[in-house]
N, C-alpha and C. Protein backbone atom coordinates (compact mmCIF):
# COMPACT_ATOMS: atom_id res chain seq x y z
N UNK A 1 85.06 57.87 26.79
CA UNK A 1 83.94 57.71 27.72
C UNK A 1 84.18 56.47 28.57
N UNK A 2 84.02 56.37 29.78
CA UNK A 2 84.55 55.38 31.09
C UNK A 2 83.25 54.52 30.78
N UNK A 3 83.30 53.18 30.90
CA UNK A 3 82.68 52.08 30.78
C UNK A 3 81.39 52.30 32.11
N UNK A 4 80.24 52.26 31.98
CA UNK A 4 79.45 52.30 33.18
C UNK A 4 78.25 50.96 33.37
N UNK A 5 78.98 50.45 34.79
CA UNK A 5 78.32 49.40 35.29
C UNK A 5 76.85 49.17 35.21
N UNK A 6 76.35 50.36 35.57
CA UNK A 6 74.72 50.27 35.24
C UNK A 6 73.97 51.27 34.98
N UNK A 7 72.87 51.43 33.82
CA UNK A 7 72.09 50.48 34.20
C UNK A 7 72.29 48.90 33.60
N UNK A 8 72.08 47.73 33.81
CA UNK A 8 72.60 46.37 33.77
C UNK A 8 71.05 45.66 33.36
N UNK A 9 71.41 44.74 31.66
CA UNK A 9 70.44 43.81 32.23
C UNK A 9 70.41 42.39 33.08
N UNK A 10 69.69 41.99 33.43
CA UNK A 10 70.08 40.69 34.26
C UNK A 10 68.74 39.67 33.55
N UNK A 11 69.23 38.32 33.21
CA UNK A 11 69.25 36.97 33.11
C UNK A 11 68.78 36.40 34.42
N UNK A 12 67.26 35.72 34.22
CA UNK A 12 66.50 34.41 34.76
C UNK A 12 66.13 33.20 33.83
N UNK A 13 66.77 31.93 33.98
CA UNK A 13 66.36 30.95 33.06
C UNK A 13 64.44 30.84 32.88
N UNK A 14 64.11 30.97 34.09
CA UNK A 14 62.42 31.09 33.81
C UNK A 14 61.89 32.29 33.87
N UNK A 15 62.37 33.57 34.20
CA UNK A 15 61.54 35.02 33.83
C UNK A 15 62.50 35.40 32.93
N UNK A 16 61.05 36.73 32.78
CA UNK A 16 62.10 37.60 31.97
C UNK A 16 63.25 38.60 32.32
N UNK A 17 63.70 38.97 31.47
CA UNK A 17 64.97 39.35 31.94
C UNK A 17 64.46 41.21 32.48
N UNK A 18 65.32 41.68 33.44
CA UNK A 18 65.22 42.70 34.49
C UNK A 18 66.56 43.54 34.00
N UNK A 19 65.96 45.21 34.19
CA UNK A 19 67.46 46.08 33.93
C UNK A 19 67.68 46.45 35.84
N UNK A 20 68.65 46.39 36.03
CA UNK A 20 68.80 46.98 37.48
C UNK A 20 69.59 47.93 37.40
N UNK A 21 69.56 49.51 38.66
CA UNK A 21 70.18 50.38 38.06
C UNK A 21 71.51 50.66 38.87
N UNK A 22 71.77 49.51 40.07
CA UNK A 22 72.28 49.35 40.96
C UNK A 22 73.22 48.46 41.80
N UNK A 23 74.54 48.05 41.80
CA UNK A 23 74.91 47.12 42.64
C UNK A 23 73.72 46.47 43.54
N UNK A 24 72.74 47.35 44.34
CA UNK A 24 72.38 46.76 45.26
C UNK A 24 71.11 46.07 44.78
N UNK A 25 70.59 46.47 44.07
CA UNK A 25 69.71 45.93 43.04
C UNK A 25 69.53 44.24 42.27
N UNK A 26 71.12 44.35 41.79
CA UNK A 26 71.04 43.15 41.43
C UNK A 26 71.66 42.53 42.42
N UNK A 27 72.18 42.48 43.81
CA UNK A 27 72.15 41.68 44.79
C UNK A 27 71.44 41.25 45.58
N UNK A 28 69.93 42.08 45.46
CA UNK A 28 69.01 41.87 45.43
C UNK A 28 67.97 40.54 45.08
N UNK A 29 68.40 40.60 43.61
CA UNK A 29 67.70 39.66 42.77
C UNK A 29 68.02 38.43 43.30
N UNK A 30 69.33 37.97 43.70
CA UNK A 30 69.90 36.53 44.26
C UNK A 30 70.56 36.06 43.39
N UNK A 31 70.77 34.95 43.84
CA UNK A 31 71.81 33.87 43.11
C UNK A 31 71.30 33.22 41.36
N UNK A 32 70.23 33.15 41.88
CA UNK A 32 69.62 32.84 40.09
C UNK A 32 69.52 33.61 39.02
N UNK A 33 70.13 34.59 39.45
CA UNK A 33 70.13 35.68 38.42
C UNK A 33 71.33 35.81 37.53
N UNK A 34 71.56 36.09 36.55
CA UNK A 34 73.08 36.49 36.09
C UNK A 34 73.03 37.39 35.04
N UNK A 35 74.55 37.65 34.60
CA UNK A 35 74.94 38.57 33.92
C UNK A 35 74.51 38.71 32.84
N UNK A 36 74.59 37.34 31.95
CA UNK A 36 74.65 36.41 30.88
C UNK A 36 73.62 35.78 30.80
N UNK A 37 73.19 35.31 29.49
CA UNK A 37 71.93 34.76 28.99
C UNK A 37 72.46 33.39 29.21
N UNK A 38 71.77 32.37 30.22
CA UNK A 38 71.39 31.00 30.31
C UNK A 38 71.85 30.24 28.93
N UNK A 39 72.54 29.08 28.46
CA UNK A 39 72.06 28.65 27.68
C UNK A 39 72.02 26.97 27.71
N UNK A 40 71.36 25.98 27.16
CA UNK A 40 70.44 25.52 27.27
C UNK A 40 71.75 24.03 28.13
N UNK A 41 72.92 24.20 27.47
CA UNK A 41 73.74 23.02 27.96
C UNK A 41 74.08 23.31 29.80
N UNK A 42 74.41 24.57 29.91
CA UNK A 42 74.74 25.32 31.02
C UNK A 42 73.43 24.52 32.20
N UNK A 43 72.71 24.82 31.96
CA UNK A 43 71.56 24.85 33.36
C UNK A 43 70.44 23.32 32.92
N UNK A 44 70.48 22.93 33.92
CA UNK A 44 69.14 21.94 33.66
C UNK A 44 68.11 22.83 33.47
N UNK A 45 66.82 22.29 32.62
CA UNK A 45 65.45 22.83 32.81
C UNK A 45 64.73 23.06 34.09
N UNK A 46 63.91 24.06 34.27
CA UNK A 46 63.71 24.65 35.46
C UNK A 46 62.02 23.47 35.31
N UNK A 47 61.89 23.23 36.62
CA UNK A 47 60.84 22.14 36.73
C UNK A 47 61.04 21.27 37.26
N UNK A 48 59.96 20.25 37.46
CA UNK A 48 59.95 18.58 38.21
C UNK A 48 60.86 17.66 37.29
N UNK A 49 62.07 16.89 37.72
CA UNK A 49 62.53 16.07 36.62
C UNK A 49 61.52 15.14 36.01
N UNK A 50 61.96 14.62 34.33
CA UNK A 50 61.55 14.32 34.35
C UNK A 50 61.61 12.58 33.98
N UNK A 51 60.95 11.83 33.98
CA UNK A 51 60.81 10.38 34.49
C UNK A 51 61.61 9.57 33.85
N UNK A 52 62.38 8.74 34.27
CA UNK A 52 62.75 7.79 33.21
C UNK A 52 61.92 6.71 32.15
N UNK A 53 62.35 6.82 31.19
CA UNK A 53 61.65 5.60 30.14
C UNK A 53 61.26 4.09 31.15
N UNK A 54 60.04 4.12 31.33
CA UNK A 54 59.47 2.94 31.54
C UNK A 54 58.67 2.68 33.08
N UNK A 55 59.10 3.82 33.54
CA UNK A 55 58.61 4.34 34.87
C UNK A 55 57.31 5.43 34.86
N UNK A 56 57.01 5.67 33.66
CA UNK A 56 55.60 6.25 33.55
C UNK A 56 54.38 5.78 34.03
N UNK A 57 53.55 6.37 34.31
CA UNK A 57 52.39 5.68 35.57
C UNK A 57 51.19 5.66 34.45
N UNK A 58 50.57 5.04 34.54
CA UNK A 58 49.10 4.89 33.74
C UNK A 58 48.60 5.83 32.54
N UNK A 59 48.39 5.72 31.69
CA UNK A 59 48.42 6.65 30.51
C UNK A 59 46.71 7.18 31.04
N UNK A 60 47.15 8.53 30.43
CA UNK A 60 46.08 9.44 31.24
C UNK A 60 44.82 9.55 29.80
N UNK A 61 44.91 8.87 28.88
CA UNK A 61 44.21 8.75 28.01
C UNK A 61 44.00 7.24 27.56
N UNK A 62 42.53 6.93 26.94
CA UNK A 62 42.56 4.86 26.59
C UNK A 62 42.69 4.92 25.68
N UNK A 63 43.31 3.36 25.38
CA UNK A 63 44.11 2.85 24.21
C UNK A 63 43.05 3.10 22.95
N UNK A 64 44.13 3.26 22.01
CA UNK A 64 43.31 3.25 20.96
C UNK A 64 42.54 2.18 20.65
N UNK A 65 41.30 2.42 19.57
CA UNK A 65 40.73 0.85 19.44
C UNK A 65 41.33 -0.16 18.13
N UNK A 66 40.90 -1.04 18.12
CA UNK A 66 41.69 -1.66 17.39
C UNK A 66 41.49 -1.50 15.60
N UNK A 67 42.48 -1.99 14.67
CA UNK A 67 42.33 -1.63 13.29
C UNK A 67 41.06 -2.46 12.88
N UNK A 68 40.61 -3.18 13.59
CA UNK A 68 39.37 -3.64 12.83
C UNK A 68 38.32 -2.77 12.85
N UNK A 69 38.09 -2.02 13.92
CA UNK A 69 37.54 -0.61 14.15
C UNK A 69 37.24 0.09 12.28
N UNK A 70 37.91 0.05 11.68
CA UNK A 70 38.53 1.29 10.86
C UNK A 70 38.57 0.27 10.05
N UNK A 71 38.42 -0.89 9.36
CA UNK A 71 38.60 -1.92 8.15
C UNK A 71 37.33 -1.49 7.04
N UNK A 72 37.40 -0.69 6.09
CA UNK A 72 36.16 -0.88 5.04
C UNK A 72 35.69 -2.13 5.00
N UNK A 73 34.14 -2.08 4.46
CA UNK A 73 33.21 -3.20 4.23
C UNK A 73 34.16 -3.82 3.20
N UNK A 74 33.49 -4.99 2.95
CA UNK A 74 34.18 -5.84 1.91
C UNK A 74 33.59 -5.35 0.39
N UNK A 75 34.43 -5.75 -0.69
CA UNK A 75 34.01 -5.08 -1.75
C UNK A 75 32.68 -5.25 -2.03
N UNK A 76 32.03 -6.53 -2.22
CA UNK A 76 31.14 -6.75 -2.81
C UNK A 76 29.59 -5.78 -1.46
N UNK A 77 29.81 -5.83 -0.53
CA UNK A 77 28.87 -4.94 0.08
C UNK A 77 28.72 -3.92 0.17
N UNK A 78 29.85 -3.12 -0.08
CA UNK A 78 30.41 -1.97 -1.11
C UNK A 78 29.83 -1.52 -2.26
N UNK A 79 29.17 -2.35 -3.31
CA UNK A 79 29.22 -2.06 -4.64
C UNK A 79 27.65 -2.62 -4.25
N UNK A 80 27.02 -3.37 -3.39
CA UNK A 80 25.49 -3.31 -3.33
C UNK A 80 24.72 -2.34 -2.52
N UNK A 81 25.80 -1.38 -1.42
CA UNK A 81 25.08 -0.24 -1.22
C UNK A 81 24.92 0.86 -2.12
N UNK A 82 25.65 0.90 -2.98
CA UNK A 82 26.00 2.07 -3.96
C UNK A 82 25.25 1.27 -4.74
N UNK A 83 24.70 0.54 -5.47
CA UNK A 83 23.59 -0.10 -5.82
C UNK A 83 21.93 0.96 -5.58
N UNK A 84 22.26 0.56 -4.22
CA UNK A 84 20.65 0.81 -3.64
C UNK A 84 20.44 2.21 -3.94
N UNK A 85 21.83 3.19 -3.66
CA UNK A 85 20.83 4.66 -3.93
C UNK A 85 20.70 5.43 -4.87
């Protein structure tokens, strides 16, 4: 049995992958397309780069508060509420 070109699937690093049934089909699709499954060393990530360490802009959430926040009572005020009830 003779090897047959298509139908073909075709490879997008960000969609999913497409069968084409046609030379003209997948010339179609363009240059971002391929034969072969992407893999991760091959292609940068598809997206905005992203920032270098220390060049981050304002944290989009506020600082935590501090550990005194979160310090239990001291023992002995401790052992006179548990007292009271």
């Amino acid at each position: 049995m003779p090897f047959a070109d298509y139908p073909r699937m075709m490879f997008h690093r960000t969609s999913d992958p497409v069968i084409v049934q046609s030379r003209e089909e997948e010339d179609a699709l363009g240059s971002d397309w391929a034969r072969t499954v992407w893999s991760a060393g091959e292609v940068p990530p598809a997206g905005p780069p992203r920032e270098e360490p220390g060049e981050s802009p304002e944290p989009l959430w506020p600082p935590e508060p501090a550990a005194e926040a979160f310090e239990p009572a001291p023992r002995k005020a401790r052992r006179a509420a548990a007292k009271k009830r």
